[in-house]
PDB file of N, CA and C in Angstrom:
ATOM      1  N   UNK A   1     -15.761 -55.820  41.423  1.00  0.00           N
ATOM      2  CA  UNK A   1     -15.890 -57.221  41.166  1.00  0.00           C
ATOM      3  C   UNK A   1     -16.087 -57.963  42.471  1.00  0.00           C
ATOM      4  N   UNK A   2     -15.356 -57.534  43.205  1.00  0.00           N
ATOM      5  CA  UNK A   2     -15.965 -57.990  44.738  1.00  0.00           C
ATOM      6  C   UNK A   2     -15.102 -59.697  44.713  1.00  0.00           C
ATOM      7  N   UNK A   3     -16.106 -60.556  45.117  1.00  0.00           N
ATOM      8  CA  UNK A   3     -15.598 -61.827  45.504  1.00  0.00           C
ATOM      9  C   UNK A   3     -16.503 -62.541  44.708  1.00  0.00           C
ATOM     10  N   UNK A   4     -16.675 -61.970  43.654  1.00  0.00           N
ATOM     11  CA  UNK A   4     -17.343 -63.056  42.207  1.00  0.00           C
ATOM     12  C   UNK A   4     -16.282 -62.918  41.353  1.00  0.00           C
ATOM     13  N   UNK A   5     -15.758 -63.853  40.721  1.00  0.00           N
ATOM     14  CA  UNK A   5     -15.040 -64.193  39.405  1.00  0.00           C
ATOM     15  C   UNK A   5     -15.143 -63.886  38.507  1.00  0.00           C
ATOM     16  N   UNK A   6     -14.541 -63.206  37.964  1.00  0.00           N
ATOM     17  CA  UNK A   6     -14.345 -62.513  36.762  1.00  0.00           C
ATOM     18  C   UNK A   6     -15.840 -62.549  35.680  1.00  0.00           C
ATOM     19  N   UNK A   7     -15.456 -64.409  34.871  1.00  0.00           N
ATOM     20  CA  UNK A   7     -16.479 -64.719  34.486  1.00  0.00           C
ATOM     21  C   UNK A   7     -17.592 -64.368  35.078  1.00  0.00           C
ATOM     22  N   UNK A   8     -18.348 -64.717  36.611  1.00  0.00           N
ATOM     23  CA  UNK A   8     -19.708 -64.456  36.693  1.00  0.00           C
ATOM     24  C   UNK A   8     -19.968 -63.017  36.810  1.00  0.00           C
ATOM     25  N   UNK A   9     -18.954 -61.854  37.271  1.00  0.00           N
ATOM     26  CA  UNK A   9     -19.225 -60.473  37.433  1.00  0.00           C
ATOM     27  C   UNK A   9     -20.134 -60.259  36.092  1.00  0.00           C
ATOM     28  N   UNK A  10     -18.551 -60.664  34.639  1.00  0.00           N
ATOM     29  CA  UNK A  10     -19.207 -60.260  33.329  1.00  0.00           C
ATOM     30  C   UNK A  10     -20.519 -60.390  33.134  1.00  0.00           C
ATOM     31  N   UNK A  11     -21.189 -61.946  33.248  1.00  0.00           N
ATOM     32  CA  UNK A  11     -22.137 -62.002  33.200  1.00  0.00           C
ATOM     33  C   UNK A  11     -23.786 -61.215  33.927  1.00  0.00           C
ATOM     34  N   UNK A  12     -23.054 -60.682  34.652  1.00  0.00           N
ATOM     35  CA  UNK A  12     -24.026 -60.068  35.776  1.00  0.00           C
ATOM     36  C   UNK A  12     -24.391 -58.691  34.991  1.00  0.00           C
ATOM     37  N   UNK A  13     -23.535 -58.244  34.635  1.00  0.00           N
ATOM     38  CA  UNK A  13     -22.768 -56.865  34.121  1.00  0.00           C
ATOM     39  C   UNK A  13     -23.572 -57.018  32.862  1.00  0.00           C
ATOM     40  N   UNK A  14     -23.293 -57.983  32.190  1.00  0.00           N
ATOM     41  CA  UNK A  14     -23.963 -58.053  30.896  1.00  0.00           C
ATOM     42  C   UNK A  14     -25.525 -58.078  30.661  1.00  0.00           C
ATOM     43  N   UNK A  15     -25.933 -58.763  32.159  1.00  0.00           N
ATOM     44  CA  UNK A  15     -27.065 -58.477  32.128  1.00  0.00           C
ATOM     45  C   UNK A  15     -28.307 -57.345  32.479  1.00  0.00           C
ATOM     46  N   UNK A  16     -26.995 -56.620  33.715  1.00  0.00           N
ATOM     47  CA  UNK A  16     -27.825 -55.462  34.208  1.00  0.00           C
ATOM     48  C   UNK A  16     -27.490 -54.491  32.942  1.00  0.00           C
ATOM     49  N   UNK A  17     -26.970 -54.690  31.659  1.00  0.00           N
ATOM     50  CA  UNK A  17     -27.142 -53.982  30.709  1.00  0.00           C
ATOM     51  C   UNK A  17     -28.549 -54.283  30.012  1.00  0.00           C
ATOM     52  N   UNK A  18     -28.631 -55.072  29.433  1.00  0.00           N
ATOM     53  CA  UNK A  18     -29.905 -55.988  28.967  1.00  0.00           C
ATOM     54  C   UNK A  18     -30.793 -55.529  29.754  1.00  0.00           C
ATOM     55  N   UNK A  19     -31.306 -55.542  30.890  1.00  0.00           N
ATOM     56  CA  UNK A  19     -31.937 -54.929  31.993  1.00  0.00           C
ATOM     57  C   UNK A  19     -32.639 -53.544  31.299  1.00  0.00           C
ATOM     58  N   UNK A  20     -31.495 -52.739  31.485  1.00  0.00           N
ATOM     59  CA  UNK A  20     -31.384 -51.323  31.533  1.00  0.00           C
ATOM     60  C   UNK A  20     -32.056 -50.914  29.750  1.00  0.00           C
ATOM     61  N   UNK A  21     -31.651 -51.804  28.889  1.00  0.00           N
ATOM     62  CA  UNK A  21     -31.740 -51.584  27.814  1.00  0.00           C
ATOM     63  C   UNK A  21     -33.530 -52.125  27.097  1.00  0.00           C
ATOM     64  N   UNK A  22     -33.398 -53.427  27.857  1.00  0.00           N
ATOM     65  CA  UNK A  22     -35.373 -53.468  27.717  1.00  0.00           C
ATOM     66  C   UNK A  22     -36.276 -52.775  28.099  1.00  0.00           C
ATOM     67  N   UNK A  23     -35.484 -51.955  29.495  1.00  0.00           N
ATOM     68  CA  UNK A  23     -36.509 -50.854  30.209  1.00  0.00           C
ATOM     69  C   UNK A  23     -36.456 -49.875  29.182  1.00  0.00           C
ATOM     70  N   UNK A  24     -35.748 -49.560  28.623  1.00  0.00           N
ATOM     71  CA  UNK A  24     -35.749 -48.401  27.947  1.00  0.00           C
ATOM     72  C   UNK A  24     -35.323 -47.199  28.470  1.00  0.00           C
ATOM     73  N   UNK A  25     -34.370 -47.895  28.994  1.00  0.00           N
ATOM     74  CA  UNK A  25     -33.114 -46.647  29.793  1.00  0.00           C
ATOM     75  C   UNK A  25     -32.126 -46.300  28.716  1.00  0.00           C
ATOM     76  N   UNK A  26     -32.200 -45.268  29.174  1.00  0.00           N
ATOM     77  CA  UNK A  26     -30.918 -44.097  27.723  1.00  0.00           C
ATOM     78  C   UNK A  26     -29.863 -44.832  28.892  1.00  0.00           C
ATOM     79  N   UNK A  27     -28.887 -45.493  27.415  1.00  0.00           N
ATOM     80  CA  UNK A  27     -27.855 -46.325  28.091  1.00  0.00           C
ATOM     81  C   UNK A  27     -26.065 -45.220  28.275  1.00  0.00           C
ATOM     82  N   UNK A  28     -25.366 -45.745  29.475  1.00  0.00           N
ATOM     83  CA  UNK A  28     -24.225 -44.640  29.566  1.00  0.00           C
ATOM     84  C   UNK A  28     -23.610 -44.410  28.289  1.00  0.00           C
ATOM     85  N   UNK A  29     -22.711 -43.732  27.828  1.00  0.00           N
ATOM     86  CA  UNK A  29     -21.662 -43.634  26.831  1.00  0.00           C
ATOM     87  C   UNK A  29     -20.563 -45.035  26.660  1.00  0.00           C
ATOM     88  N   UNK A  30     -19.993 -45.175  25.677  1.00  0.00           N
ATOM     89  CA  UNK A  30     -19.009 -46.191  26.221  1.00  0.00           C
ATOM     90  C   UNK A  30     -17.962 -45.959  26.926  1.00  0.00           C
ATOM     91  N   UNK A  31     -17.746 -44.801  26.807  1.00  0.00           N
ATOM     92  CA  UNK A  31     -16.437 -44.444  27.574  1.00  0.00           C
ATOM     93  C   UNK A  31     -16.882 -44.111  29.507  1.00  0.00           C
ATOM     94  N   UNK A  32     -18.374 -44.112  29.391  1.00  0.00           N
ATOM     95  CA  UNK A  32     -18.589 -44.065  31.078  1.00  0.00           C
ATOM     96  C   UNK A  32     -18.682 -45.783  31.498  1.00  0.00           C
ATOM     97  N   UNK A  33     -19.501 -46.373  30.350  1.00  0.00           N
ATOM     98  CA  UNK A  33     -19.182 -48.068  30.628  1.00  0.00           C
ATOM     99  C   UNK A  33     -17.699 -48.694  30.943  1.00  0.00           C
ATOM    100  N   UNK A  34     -16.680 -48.524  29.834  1.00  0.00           N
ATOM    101  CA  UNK A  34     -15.478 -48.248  30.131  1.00  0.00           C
ATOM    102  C   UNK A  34     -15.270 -47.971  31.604  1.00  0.00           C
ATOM    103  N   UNK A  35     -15.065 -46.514  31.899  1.00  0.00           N
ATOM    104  CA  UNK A  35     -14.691 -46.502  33.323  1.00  0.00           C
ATOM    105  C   UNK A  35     -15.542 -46.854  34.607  1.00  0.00           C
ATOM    106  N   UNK A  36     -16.738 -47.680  34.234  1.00  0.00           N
ATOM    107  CA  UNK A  36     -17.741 -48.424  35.237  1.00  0.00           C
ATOM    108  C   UNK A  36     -16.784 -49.587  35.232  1.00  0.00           C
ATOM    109  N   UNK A  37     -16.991 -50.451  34.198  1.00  0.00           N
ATOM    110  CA  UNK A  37     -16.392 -51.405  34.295  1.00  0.00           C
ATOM    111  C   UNK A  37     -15.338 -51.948  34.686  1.00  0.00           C
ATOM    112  N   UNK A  38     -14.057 -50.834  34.348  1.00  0.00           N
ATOM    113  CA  UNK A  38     -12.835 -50.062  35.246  1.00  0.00           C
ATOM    114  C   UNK A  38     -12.642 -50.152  36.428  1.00  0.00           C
ATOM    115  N   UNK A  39     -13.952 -49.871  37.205  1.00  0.00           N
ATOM    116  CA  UNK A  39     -13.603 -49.539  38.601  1.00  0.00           C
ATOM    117  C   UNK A  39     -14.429 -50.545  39.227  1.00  0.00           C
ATOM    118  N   UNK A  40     -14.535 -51.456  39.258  1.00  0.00           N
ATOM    119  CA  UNK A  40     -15.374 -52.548  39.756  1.00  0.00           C
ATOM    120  C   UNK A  40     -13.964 -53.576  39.546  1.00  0.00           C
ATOM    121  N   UNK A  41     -12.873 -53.772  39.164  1.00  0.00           N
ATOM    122  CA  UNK A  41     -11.440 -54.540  38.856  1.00  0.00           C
ATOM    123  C   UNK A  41     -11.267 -54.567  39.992  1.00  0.00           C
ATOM    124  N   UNK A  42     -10.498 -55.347  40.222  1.00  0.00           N
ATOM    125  CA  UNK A  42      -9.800 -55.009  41.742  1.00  0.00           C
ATOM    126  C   UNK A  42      -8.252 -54.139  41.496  1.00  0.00           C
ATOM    127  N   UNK A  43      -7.897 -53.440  42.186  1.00  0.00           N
ATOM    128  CA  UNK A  43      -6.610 -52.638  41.736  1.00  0.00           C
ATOM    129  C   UNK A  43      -5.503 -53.447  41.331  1.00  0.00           C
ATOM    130  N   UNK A  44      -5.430 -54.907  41.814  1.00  0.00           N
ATOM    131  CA  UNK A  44      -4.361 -55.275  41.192  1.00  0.00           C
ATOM    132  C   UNK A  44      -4.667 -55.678  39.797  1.00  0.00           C
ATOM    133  N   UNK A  45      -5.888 -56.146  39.885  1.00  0.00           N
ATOM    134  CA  UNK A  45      -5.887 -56.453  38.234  1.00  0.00           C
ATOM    135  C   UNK A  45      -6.062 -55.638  37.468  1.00  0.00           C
ATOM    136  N   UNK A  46      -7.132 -54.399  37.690  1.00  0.00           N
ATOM    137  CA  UNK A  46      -6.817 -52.972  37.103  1.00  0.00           C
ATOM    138  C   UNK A  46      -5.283 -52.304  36.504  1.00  0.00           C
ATOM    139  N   UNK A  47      -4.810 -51.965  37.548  1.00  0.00           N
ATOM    140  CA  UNK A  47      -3.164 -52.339  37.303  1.00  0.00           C
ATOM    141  C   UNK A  47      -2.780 -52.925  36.379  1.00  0.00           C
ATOM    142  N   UNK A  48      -2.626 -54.262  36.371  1.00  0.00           N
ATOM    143  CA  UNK A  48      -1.945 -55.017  35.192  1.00  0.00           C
ATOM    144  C   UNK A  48      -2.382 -54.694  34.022  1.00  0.00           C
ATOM    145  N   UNK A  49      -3.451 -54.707  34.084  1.00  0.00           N
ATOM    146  CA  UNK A  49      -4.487 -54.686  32.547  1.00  0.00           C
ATOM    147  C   UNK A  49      -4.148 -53.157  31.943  1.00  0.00           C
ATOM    148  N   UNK A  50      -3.981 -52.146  32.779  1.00  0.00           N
ATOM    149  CA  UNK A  50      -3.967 -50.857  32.468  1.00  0.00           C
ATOM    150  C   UNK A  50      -2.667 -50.548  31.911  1.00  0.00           C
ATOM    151  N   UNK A  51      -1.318 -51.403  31.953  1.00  0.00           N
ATOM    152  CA  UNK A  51       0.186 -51.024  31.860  1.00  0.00           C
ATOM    153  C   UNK A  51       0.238 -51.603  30.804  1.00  0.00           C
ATOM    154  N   UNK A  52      -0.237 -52.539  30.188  1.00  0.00           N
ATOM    155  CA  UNK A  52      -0.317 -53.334  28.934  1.00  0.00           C
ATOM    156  C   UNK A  52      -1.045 -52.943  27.623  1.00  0.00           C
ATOM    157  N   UNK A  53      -0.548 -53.802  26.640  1.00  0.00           N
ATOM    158  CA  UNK A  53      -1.177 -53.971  25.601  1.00  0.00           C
ATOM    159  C   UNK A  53      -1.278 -54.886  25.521  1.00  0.00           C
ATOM    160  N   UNK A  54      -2.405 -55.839  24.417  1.00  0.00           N
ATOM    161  CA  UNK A  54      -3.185 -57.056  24.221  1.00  0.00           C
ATOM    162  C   UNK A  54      -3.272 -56.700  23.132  1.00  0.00           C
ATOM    163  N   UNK A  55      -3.226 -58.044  22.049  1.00  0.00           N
ATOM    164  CA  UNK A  55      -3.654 -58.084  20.321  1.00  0.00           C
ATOM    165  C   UNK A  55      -5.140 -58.288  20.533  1.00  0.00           C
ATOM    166  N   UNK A  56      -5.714 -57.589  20.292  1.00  0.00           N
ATOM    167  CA  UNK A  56      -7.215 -57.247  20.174  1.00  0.00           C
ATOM    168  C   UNK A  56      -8.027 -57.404  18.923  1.00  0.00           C
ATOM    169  N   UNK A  57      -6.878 -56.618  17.746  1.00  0.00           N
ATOM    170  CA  UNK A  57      -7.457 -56.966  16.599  1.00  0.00           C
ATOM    171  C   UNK A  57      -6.416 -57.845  15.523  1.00  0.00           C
ATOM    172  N   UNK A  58      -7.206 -58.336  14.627  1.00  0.00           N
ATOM    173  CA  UNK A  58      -6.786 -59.618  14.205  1.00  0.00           C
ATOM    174  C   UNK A  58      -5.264 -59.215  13.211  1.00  0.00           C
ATOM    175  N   UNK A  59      -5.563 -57.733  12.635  1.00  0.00           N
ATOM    176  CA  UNK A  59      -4.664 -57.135  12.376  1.00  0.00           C
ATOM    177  C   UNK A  59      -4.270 -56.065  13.150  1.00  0.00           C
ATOM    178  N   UNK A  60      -3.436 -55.548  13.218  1.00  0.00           N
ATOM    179  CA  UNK A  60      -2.183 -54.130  13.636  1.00  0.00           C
ATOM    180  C   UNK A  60      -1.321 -54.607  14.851  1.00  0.00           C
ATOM    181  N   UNK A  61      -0.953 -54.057  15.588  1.00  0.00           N
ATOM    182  CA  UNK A  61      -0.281 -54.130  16.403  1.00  0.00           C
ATOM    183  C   UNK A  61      -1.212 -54.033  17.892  1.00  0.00           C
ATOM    184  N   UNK A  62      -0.471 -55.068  19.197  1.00  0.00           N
ATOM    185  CA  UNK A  62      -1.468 -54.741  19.978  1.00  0.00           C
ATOM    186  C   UNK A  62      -1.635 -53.431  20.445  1.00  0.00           C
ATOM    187  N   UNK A  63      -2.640 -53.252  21.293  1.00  0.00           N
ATOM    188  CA  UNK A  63      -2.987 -52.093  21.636  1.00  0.00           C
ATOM    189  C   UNK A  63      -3.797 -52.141  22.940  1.00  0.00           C
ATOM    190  N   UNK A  64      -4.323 -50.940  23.634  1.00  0.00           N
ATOM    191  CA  UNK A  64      -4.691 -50.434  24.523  1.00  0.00           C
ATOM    192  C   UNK A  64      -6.403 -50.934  24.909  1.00  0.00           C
ATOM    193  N   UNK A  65      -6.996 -51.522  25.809  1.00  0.00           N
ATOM    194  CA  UNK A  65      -8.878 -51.458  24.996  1.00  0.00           C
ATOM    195  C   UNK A  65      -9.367 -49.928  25.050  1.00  0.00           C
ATOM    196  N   UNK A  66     -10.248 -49.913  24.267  1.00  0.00           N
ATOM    197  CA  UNK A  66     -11.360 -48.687  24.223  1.00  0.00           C
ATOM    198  C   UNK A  66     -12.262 -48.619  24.830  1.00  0.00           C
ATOM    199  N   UNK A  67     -13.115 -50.119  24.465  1.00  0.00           N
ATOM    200  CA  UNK A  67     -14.420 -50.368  25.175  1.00  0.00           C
ATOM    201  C   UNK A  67     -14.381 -51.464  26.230  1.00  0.00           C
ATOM    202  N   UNK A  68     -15.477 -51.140  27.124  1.00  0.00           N
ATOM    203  CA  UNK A  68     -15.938 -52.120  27.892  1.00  0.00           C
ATOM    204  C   UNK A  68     -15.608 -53.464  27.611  1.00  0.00           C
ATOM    205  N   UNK A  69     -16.279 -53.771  26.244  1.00  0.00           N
ATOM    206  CA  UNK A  69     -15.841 -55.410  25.589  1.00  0.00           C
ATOM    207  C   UNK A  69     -14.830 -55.857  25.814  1.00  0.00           C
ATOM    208  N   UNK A  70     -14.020 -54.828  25.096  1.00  0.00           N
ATOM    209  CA  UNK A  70     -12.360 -54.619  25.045  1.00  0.00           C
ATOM    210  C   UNK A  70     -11.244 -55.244  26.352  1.00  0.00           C
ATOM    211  N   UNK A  71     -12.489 -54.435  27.261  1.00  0.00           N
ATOM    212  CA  UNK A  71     -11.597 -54.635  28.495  1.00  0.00           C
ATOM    213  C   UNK A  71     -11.531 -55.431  29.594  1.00  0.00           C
ATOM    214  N   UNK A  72     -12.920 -56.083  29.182  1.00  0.00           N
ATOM    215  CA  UNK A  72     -13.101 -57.523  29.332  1.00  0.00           C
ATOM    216  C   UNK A  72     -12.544 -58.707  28.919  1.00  0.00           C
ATOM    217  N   UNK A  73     -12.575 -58.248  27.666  1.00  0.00           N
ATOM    218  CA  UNK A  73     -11.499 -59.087  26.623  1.00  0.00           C
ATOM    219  C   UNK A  73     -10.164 -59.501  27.890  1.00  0.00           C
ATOM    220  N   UNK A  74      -9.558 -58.237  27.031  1.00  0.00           N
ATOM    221  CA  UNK A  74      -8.194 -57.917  28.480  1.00  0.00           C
ATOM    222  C   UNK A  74      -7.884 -58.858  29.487  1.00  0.00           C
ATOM    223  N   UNK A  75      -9.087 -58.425  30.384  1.00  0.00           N
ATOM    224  CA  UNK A  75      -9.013 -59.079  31.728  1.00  0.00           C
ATOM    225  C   UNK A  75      -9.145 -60.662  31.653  1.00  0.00           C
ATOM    226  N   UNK A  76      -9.676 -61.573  30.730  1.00  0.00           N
ATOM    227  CA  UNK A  76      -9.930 -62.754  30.444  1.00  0.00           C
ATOM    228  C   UNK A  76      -8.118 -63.111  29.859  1.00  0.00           C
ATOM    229  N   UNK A  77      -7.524 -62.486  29.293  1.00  0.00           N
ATOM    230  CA  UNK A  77      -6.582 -62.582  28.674  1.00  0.00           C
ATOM    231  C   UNK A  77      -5.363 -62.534  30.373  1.00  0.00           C
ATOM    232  N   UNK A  78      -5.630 -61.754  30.443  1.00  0.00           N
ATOM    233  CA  UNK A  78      -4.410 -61.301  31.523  1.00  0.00           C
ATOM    234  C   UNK A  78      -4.488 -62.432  32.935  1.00  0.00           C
ATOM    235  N   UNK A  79      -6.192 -62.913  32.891  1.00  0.00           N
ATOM    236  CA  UNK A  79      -6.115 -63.890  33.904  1.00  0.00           C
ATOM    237  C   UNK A  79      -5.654 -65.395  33.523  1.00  0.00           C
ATOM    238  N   UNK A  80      -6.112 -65.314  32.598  1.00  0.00           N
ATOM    239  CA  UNK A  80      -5.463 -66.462  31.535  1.00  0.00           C
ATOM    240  C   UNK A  80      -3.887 -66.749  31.546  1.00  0.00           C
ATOM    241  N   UNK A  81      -3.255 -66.069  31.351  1.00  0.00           N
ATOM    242  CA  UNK A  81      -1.474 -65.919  31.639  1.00  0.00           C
ATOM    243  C   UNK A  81      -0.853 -66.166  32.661  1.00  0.00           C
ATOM    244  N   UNK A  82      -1.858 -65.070  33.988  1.00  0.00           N
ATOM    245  CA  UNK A  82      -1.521 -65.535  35.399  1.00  0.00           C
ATOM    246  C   UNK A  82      -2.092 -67.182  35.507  1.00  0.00           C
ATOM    247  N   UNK A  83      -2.742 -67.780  35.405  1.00  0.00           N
ATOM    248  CA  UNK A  83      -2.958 -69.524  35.510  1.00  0.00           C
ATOM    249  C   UNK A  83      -1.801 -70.012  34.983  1.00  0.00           C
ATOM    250  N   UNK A  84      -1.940 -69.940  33.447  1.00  0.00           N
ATOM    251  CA  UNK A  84      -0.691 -70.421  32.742  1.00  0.00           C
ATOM    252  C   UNK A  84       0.560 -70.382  33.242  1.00  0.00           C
ATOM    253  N   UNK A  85       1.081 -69.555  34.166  1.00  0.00           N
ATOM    254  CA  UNK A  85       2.181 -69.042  34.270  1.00  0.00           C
ATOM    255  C   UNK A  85       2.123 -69.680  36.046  1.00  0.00           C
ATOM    256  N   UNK A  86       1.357 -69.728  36.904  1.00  0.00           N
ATOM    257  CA  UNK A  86       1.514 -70.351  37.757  1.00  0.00           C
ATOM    258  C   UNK A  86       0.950 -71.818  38.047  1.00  0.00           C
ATOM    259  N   UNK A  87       0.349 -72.083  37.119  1.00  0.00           N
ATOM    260  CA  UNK A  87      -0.581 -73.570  36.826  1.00  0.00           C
ATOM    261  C   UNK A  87      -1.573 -73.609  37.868  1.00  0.00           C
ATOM    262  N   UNK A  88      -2.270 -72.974  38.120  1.00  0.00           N
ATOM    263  CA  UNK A  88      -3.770 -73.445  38.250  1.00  0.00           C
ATOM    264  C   UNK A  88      -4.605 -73.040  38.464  1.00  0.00           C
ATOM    265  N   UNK A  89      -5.548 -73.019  39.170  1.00  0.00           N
ATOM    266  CA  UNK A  89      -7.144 -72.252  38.635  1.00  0.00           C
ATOM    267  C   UNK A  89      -8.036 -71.959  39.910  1.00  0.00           C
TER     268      UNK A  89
END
């Protein structure tokens, strides 16, 4: 993720998918997107996100992410708390 914000990484990310996917590139697995996406976190937020669970789905209990989406999700969630919890942005 470097020294772009969360939000604009995603977006970047989302697009060098789109990219990859108009070219007509055989796209990774999700579980290699997953751990792409993974390792571009910075370790502390990796960390947090990784020791937790998050309600993800609208029913069961929270849980772990699977996918990329997922873990994006996550990370929007977990940065969200840290603001809340120290007030500000």
């Amino acid at each position: 993720m470097g020294r772009l914000s969360h939000s604009a990484f995603r977006a970047e990310w989302e697009h060098s998918l789109e990219e990859l996917k108009d070219a007509g590139v055989d796209m990774y697995s999700e579980n290699t997107l997953y751990r792409k996406y993974l390792c571009k976190l910075t370790a502390e937020l990796r960390s947090s996100v990784m020791k937790q669970v998050f309600p993800l789905d609208d029913v069961g209990p929270p849980r772990k992410p699977k996918t990329w989406e997922e873990l994006a999700e996550c990370v929007e969630m977990e940065l969200d708390d840290f603001i809340s919890f120290y007030g500000y942005v």
